[in-house]
N, C-alpha and C. Protein backbone atom coordinates (compact mmCIF):
# COMPACT_ATOMS: atom_id res chain seq x y z
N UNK A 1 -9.14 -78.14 -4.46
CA UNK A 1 -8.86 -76.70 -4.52
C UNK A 1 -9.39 -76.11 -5.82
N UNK A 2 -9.25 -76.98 -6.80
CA UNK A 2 -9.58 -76.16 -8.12
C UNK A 2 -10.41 -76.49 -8.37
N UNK A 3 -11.67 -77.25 -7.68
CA UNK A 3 -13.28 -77.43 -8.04
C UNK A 3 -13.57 -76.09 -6.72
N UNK A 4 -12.83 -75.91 -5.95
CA UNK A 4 -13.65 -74.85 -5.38
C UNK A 4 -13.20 -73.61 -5.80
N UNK A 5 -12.25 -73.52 -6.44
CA UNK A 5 -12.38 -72.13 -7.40
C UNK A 5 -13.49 -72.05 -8.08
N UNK A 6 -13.67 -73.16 -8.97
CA UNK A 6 -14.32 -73.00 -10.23
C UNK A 6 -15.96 -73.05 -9.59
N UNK A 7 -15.95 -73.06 -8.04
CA UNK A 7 -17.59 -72.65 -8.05
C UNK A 7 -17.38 -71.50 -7.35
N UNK A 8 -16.32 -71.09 -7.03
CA UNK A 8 -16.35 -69.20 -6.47
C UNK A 8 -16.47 -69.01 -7.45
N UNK A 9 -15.69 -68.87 -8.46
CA UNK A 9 -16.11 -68.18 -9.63
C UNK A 9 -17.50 -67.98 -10.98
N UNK A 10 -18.36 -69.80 -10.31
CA UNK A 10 -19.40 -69.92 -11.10
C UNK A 10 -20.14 -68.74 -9.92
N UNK A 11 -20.40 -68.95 -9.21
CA UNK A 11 -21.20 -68.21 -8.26
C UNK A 11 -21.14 -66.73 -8.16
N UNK A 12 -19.48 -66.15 -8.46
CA UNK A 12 -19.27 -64.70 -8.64
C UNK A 12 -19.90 -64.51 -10.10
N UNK A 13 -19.87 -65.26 -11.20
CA UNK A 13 -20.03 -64.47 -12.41
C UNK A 13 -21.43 -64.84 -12.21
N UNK A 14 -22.44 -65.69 -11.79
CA UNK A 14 -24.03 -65.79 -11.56
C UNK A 14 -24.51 -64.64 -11.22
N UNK A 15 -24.30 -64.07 -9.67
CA UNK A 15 -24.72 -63.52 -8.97
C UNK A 15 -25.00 -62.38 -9.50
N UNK A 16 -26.50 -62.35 -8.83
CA UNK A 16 -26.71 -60.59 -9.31
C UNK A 16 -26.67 -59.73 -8.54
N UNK A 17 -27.43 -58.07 -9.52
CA UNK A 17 -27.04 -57.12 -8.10
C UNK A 17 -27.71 -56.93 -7.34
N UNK A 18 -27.62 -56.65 -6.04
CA UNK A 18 -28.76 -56.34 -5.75
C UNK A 18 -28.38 -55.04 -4.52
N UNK A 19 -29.55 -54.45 -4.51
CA UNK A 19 -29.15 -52.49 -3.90
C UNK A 19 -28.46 -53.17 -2.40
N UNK A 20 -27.90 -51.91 -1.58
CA UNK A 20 -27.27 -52.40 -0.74
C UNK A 20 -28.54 -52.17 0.17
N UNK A 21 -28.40 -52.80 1.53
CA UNK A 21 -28.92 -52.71 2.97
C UNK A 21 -28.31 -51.08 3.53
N UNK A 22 -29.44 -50.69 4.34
CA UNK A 22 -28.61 -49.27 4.96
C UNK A 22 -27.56 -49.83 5.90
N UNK A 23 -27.21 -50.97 6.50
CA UNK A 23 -26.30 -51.65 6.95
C UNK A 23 -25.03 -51.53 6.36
N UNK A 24 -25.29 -51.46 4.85
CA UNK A 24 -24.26 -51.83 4.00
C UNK A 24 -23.68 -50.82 3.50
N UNK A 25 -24.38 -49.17 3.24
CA UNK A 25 -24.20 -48.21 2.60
C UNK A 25 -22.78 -47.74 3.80
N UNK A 26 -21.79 -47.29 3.13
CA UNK A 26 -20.85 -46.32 3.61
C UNK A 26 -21.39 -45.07 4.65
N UNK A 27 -21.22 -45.11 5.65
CA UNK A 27 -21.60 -44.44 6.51
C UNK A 27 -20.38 -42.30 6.70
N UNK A 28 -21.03 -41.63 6.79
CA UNK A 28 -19.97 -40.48 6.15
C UNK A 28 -18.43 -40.68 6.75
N UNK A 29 -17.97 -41.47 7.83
CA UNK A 29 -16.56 -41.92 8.23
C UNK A 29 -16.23 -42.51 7.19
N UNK A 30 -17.17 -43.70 7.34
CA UNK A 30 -15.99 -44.19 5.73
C UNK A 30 -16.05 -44.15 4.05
N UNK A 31 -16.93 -42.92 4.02
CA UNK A 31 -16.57 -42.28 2.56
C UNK A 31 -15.42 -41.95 2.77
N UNK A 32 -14.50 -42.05 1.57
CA UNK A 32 -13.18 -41.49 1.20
C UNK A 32 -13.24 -40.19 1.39
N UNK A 33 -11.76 -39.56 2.21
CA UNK A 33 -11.79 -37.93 1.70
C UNK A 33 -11.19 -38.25 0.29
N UNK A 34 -11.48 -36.44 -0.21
CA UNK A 34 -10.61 -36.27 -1.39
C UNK A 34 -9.05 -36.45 -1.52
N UNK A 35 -8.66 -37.21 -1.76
CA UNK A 35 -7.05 -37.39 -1.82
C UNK A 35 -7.35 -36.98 -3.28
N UNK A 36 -5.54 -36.02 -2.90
CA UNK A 36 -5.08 -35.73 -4.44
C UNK A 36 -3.55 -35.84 -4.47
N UNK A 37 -3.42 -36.89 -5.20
CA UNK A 37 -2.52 -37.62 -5.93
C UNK A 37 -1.20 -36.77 -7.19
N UNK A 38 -0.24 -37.51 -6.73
CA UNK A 38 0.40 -37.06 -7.56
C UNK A 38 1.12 -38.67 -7.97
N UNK A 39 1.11 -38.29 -9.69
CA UNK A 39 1.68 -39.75 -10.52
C UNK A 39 3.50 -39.76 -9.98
N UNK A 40 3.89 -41.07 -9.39
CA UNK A 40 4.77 -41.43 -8.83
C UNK A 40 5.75 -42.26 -10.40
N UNK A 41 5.98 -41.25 -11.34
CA UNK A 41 6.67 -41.98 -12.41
C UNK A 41 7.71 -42.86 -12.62
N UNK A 42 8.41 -43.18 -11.59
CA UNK A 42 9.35 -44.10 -11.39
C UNK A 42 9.34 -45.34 -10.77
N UNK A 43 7.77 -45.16 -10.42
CA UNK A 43 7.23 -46.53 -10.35
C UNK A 43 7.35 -47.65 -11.78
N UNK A 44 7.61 -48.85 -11.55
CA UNK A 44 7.93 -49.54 -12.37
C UNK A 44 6.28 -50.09 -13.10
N UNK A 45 5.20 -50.05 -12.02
CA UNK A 45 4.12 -50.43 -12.88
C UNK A 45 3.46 -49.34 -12.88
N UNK A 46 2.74 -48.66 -13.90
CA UNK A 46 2.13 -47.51 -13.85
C UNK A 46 0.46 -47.97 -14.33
N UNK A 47 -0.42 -46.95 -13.33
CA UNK A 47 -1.71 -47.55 -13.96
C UNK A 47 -2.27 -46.29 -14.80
N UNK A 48 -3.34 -47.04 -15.71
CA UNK A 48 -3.60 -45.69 -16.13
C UNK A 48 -4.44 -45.13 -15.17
N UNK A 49 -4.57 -44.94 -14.50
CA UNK A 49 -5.55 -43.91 -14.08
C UNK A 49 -5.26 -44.00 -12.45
N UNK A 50 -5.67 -42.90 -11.69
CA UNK A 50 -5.17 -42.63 -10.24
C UNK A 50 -6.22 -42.40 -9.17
N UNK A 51 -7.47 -43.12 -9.67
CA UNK A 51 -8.93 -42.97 -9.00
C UNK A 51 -9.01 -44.08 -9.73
N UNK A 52 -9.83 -45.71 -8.94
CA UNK A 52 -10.39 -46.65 -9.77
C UNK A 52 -12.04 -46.34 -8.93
N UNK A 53 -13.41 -46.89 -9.19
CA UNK A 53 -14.65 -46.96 -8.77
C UNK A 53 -14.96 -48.87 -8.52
N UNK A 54 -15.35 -48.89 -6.94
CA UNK A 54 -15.56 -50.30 -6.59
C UNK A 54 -16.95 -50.62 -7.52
N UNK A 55 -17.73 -51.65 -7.92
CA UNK A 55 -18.83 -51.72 -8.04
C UNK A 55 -19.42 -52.73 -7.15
N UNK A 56 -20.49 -52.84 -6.57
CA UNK A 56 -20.84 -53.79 -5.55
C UNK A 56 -21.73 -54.37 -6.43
N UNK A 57 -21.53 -55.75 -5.86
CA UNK A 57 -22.96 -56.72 -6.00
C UNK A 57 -23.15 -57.44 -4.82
N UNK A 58 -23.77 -58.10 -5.07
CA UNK A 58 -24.14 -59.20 -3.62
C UNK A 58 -23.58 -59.80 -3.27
N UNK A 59 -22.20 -60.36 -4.02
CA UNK A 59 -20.91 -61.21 -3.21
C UNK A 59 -19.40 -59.86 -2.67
N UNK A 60 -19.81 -58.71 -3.09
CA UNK A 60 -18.47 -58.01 -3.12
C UNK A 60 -18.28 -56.45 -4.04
N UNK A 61 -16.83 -56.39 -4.25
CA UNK A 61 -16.81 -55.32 -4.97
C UNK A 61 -15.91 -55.35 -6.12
N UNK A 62 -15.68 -54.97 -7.30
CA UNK A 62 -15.18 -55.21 -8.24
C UNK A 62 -15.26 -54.03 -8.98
N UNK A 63 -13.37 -54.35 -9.53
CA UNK A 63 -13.03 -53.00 -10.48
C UNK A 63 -11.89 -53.90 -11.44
N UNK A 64 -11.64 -53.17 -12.70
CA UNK A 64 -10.68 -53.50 -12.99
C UNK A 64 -9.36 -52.55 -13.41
N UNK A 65 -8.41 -52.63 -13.32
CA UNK A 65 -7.36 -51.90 -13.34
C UNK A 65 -5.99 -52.21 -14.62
N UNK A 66 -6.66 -51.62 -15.60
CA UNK A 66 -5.40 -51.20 -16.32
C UNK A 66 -3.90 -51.04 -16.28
N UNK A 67 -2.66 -51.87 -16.45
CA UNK A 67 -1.71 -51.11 -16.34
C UNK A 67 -0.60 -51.52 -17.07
N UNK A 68 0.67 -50.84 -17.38
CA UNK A 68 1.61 -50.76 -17.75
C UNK A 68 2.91 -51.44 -17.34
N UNK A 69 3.68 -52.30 -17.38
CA UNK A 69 4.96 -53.03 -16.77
C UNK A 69 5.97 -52.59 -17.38
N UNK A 70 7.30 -51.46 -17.45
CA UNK A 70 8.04 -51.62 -18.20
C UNK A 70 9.80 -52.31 -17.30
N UNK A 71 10.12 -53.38 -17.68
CA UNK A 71 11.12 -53.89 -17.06
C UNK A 71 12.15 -53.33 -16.87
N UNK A 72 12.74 -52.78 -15.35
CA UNK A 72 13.44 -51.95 -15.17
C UNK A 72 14.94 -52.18 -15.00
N UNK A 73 15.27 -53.37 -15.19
CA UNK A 73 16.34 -54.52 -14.92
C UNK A 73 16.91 -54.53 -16.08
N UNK A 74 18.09 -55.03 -15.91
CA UNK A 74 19.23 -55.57 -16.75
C UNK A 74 19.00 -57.24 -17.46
N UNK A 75 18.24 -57.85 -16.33
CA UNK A 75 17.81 -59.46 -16.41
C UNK A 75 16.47 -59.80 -17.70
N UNK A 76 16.09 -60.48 -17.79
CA UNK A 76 14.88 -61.26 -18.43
C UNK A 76 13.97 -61.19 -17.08
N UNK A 77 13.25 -60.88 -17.38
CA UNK A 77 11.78 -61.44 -15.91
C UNK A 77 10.80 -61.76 -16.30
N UNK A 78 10.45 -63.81 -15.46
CA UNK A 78 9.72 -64.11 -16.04
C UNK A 78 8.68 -64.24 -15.13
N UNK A 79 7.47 -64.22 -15.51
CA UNK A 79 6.09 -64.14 -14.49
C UNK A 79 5.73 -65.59 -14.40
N UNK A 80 6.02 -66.35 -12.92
CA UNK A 80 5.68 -67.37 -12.77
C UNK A 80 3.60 -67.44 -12.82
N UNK A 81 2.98 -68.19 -13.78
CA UNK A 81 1.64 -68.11 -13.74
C UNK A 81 0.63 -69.44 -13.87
N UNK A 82 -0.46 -69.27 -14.03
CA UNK A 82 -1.15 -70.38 -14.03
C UNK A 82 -1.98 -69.48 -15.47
N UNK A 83 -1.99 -69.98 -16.28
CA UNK A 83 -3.20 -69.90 -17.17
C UNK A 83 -3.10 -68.16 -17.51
N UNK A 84 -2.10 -67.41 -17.38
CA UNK A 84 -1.87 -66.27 -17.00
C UNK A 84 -2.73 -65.63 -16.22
N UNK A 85 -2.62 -66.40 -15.42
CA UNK A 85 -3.38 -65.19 -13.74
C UNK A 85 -2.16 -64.79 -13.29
N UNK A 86 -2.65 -63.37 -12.88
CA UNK A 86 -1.36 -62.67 -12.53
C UNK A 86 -1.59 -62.64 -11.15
N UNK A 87 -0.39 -62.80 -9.98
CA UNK A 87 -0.43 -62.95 -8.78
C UNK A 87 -0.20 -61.07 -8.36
N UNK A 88 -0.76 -60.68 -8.23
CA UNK A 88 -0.68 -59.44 -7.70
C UNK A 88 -1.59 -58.71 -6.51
N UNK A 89 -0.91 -58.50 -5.80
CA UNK A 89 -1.99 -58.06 -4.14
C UNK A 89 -2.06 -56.70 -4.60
N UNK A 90 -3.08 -56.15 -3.73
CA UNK A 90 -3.40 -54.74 -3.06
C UNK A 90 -2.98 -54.23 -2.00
N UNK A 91 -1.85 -53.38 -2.40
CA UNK A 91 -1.92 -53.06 -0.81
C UNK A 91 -2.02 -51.46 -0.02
N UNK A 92 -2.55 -51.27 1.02
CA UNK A 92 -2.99 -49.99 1.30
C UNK A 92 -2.06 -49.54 1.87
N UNK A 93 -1.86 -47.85 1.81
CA UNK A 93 -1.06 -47.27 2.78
C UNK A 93 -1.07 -47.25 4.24
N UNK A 94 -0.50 -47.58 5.56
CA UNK A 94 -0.50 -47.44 6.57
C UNK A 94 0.30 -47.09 7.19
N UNK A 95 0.35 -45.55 6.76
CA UNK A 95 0.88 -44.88 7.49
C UNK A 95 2.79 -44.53 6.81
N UNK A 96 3.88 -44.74 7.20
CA UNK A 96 4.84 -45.17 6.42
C UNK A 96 5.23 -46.30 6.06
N UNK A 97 4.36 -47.34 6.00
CA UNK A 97 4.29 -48.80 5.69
C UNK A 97 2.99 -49.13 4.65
N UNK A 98 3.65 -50.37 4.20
CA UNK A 98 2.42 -50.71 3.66
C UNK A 98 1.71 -52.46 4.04
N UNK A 99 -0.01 -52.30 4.17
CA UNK A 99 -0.12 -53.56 4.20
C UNK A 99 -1.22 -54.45 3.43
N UNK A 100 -1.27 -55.48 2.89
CA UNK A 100 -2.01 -55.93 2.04
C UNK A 100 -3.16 -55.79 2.77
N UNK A 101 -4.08 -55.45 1.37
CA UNK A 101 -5.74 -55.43 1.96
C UNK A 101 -6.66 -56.60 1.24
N UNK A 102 -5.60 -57.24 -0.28
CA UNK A 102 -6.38 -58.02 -1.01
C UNK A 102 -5.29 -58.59 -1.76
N UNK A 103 -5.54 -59.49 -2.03
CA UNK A 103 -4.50 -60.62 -3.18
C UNK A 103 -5.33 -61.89 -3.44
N UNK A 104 -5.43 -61.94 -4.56
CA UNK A 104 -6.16 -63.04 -5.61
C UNK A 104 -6.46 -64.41 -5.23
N UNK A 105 -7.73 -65.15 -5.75
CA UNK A 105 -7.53 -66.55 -5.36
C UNK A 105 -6.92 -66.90 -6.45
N UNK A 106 -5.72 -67.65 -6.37
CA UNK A 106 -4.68 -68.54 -7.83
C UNK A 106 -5.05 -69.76 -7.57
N UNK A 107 -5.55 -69.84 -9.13
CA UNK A 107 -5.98 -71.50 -9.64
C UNK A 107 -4.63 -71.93 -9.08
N UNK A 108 -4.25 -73.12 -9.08
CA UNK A 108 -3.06 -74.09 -8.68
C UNK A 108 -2.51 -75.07 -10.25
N UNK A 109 -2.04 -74.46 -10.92
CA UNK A 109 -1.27 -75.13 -12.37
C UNK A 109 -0.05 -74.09 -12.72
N UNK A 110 0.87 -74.84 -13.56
CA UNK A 110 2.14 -73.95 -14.08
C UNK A 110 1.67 -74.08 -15.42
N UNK A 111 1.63 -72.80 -15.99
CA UNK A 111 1.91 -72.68 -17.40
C UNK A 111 3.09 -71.79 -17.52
N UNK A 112 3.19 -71.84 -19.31
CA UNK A 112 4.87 -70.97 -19.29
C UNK A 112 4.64 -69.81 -19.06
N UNK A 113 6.31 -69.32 -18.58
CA UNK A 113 6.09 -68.16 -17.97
C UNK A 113 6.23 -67.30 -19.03
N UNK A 114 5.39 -65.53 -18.70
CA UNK A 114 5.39 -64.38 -19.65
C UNK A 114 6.89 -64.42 -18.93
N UNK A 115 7.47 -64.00 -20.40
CA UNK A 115 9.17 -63.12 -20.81
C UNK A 115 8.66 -61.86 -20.90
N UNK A 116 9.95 -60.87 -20.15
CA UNK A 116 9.45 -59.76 -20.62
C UNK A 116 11.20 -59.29 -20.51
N UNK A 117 11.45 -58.82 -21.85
CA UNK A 117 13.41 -58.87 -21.66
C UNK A 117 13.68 -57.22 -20.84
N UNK A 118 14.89 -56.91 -20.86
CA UNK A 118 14.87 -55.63 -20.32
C UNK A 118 14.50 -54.59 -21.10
N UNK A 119 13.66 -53.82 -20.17
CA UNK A 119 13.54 -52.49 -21.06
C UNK A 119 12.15 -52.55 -21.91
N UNK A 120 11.68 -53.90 -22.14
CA UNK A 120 10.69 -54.13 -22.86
C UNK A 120 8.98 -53.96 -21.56
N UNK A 121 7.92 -53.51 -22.08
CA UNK A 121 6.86 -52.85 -21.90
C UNK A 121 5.92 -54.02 -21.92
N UNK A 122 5.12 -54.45 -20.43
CA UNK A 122 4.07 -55.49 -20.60
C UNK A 122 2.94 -54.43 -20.19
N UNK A 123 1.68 -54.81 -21.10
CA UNK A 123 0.39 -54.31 -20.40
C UNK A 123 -0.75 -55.13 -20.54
N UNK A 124 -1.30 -55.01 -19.39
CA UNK A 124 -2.71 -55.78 -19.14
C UNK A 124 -3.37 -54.93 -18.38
N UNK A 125 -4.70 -55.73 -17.67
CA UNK A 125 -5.84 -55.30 -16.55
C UNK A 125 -5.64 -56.56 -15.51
N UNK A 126 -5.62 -55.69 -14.54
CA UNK A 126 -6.23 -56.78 -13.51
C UNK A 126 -6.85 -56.09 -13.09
N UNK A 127 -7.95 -57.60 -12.99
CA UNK A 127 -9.33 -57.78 -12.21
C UNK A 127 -9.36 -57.58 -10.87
N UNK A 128 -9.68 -56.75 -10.60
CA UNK A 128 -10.23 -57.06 -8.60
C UNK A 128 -11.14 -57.17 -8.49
N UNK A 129 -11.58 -58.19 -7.43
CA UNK A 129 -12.85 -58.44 -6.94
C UNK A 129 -12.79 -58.96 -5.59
N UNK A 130 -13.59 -58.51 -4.79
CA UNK A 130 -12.95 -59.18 -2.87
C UNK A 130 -14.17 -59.02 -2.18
N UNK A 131 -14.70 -59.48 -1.60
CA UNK A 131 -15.90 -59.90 -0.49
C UNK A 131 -15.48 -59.30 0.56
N UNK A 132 -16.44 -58.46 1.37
CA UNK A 132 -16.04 -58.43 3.11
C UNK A 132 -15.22 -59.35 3.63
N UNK A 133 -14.79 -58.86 4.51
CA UNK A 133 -13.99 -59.99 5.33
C UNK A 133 -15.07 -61.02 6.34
N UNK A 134 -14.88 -62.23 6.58
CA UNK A 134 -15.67 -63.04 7.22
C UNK A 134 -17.15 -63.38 6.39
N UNK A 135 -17.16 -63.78 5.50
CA UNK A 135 -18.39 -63.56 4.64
C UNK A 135 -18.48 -65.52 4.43
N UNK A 136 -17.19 -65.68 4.18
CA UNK A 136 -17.12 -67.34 2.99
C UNK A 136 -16.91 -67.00 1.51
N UNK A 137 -16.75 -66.36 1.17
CA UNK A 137 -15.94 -65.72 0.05
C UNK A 137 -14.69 -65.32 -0.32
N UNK A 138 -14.18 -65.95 -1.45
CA UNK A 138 -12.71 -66.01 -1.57
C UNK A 138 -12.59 -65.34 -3.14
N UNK A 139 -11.50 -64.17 -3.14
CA UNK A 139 -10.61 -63.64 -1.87
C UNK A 139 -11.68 -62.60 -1.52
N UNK A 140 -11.26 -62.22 -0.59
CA UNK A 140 -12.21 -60.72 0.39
C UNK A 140 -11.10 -59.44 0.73
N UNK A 141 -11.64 -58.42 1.27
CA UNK A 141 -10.56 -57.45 0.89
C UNK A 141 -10.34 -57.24 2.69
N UNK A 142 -9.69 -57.00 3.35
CA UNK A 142 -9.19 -56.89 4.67
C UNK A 142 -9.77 -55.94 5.05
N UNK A 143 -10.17 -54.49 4.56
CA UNK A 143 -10.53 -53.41 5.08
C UNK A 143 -11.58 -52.74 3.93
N UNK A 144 -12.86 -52.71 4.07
CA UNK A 144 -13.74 -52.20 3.04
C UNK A 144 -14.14 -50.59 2.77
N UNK A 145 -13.42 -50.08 3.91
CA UNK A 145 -13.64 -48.68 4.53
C UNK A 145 -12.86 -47.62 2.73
N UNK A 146 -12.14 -48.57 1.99
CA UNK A 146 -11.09 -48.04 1.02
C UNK A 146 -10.43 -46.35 1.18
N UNK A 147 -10.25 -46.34 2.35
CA UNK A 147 -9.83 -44.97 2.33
C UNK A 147 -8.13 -45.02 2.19
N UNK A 148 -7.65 -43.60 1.74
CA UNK A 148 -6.42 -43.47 1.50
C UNK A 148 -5.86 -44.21 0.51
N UNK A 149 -4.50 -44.54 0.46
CA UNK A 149 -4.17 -44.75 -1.13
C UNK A 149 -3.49 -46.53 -1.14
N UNK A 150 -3.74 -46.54 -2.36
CA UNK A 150 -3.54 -48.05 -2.63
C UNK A 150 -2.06 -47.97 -4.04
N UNK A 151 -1.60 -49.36 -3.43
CA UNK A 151 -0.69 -50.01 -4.74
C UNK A 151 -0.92 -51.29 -4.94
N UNK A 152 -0.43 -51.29 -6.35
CA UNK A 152 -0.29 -52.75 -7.11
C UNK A 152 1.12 -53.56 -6.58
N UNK A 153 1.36 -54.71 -6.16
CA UNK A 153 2.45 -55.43 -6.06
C UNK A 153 2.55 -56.43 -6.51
N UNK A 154 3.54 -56.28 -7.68
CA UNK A 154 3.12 -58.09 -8.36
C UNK A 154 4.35 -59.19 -7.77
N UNK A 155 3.56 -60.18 -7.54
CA UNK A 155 4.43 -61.25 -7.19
C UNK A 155 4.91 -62.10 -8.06
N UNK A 156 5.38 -63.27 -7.98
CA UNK A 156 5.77 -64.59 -8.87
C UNK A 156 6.81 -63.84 -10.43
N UNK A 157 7.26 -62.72 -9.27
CA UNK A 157 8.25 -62.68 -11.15
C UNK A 157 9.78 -63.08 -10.36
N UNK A 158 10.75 -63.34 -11.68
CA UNK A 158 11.71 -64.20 -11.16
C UNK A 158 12.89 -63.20 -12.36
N UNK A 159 14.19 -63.98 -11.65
CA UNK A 159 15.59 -64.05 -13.24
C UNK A 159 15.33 -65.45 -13.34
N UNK A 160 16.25 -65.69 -14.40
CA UNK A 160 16.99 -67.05 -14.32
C UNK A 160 15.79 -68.02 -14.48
N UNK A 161 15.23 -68.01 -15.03
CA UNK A 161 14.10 -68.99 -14.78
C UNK A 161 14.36 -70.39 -15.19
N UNK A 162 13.97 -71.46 -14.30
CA UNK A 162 14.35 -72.59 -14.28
C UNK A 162 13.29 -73.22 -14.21
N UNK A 163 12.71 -74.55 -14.30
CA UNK A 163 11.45 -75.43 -14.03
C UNK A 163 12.04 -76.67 -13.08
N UNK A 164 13.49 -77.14 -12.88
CA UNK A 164 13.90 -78.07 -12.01
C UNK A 164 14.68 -77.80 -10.86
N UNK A 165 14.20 -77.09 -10.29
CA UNK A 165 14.73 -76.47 -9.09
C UNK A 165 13.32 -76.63 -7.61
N UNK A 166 12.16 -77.29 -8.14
CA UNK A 166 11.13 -77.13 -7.03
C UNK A 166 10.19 -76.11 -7.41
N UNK A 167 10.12 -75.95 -6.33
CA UNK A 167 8.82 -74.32 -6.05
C UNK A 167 9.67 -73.04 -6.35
N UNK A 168 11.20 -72.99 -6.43
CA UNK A 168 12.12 -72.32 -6.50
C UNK A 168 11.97 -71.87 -8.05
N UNK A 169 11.45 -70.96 -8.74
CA UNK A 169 12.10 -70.94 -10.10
C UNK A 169 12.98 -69.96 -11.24
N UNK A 170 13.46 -69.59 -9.57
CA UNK A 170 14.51 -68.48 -10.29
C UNK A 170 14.97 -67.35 -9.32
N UNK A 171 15.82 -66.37 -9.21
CA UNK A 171 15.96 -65.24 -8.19
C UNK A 171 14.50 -64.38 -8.50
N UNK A 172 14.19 -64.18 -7.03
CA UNK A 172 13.14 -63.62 -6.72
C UNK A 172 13.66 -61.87 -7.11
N UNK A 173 12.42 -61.12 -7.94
CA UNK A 173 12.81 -59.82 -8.38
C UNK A 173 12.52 -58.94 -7.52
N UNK A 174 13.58 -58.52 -6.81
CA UNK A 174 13.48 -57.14 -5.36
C UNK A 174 12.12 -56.41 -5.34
N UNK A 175 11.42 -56.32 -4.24
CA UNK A 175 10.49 -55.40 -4.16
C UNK A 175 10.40 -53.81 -5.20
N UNK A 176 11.73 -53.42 -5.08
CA UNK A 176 11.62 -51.48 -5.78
C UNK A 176 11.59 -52.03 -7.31
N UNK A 177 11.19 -53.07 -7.98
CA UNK A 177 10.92 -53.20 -9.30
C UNK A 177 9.28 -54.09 -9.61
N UNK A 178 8.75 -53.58 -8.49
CA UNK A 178 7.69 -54.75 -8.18
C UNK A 178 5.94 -54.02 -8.02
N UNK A 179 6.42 -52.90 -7.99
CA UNK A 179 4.94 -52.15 -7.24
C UNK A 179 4.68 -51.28 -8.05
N UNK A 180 3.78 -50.41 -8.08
CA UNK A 180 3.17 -49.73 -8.62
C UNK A 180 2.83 -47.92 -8.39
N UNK A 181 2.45 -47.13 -9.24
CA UNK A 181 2.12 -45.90 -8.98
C UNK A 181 0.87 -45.71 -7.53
N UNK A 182 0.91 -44.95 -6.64
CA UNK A 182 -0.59 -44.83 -5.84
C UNK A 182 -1.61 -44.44 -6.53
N UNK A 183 -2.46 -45.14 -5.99
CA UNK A 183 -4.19 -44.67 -6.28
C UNK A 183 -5.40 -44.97 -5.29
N UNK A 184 -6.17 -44.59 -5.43
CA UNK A 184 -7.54 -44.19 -4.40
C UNK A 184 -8.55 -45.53 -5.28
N UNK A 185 -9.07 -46.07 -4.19
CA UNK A 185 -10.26 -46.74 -4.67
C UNK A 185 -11.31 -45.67 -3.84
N UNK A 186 -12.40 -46.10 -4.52
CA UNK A 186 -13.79 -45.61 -4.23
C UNK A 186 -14.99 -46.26 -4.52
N UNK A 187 -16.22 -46.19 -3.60
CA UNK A 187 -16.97 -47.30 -3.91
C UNK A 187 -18.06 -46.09 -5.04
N UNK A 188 -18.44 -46.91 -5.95
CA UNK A 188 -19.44 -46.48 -6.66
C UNK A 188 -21.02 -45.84 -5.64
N UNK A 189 -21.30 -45.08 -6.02
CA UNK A 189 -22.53 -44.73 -5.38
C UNK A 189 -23.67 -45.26 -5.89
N UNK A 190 -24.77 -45.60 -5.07
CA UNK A 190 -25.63 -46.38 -5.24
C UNK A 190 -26.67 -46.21 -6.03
């Protein structure tokens, strides 16, 4: 598993760009309309910004995303990780539901987990990057069309964190402290 990460990833950071096929160009259905957004502040992860731009290359599309964690809990929450990769999907609006369109390939190792006590403020970027679907490329994004609005959902955060309990390592932290402000992806123009 983790020699075939490490050649998705030799192969994603190789690869160059190259222009798209008229096959490939967004056809006027699936250009994005203009969505206009309003910042959802009580979201627990906030990004900076409420428009990200895909960039394509020859394996996919890639953006990265800025954002803010401030712990909304009474508890400690710790981010179960590998090497600090953060487990966090994409997921699109559908409709009054939501459903993942993309979530990360995770190396397979435990390192210690990020603490973040209550009340206290984590920030990073995550990376996206996702291939068509059916390509042989890992991960790929479910729907490339990116229309309508997207959230961040991070997974692997916990209370109580324990290391002898299994795969188990702590109470799992409820979804409404887990997701993120909406935002629009868009593919870069060519």
């Amino acid at each position: 598993m983790q020699k075939r990460l490490l050649l998705i990833l030799a192969i994603v950071s190789c690869s160059s760009s190259e222009p798209l096929s008229d096959t490939e160009r967004p056809s006027e259905a699936e250009k994005p309309s203009e969505t206009v957004l309003t910042r959802d502040s009580s979201a627990p992860i906030q990004t900076d910004s409420l428009s990200y731009t895909l960039k394509r290359d020859a394996l996919g599309w890639a953006t990265r995303i800025p954002f803010t964690y401030r712990n909304p809990t009474a508890d400690t929450i710790y981010v179960v990780n590998c090497n600090r990769t953060l487990a966090m999907a994409l997921e699109q609006r559908a409709g009054d539901a939501w459903r993942t369109n993309w979530h990360p390939a995770l190396p397979v190792c435990l390192s210690a987990p990020v603490v973040i006590a209550p009340g206290a403020v984590y920030v990073d970027t995550m990376a996206i990057f996702g291939a068509p679907p059916g390509r042989n490329v890992a991960p790929e994004f479910g729907d490339t069309t990116f229309t309508g609005t997207y959230r961040l959902v991070w997974h692997n955060l916990v209370t109580h964190y324990r290391t002898d309990a299994g795969a188990n390592f702590g109470g799992a932290v409820p979804l409404e402290y887990r997701y993120s402000n909406e935002f629009v992806l868009r593919k870069a123009k060519p």
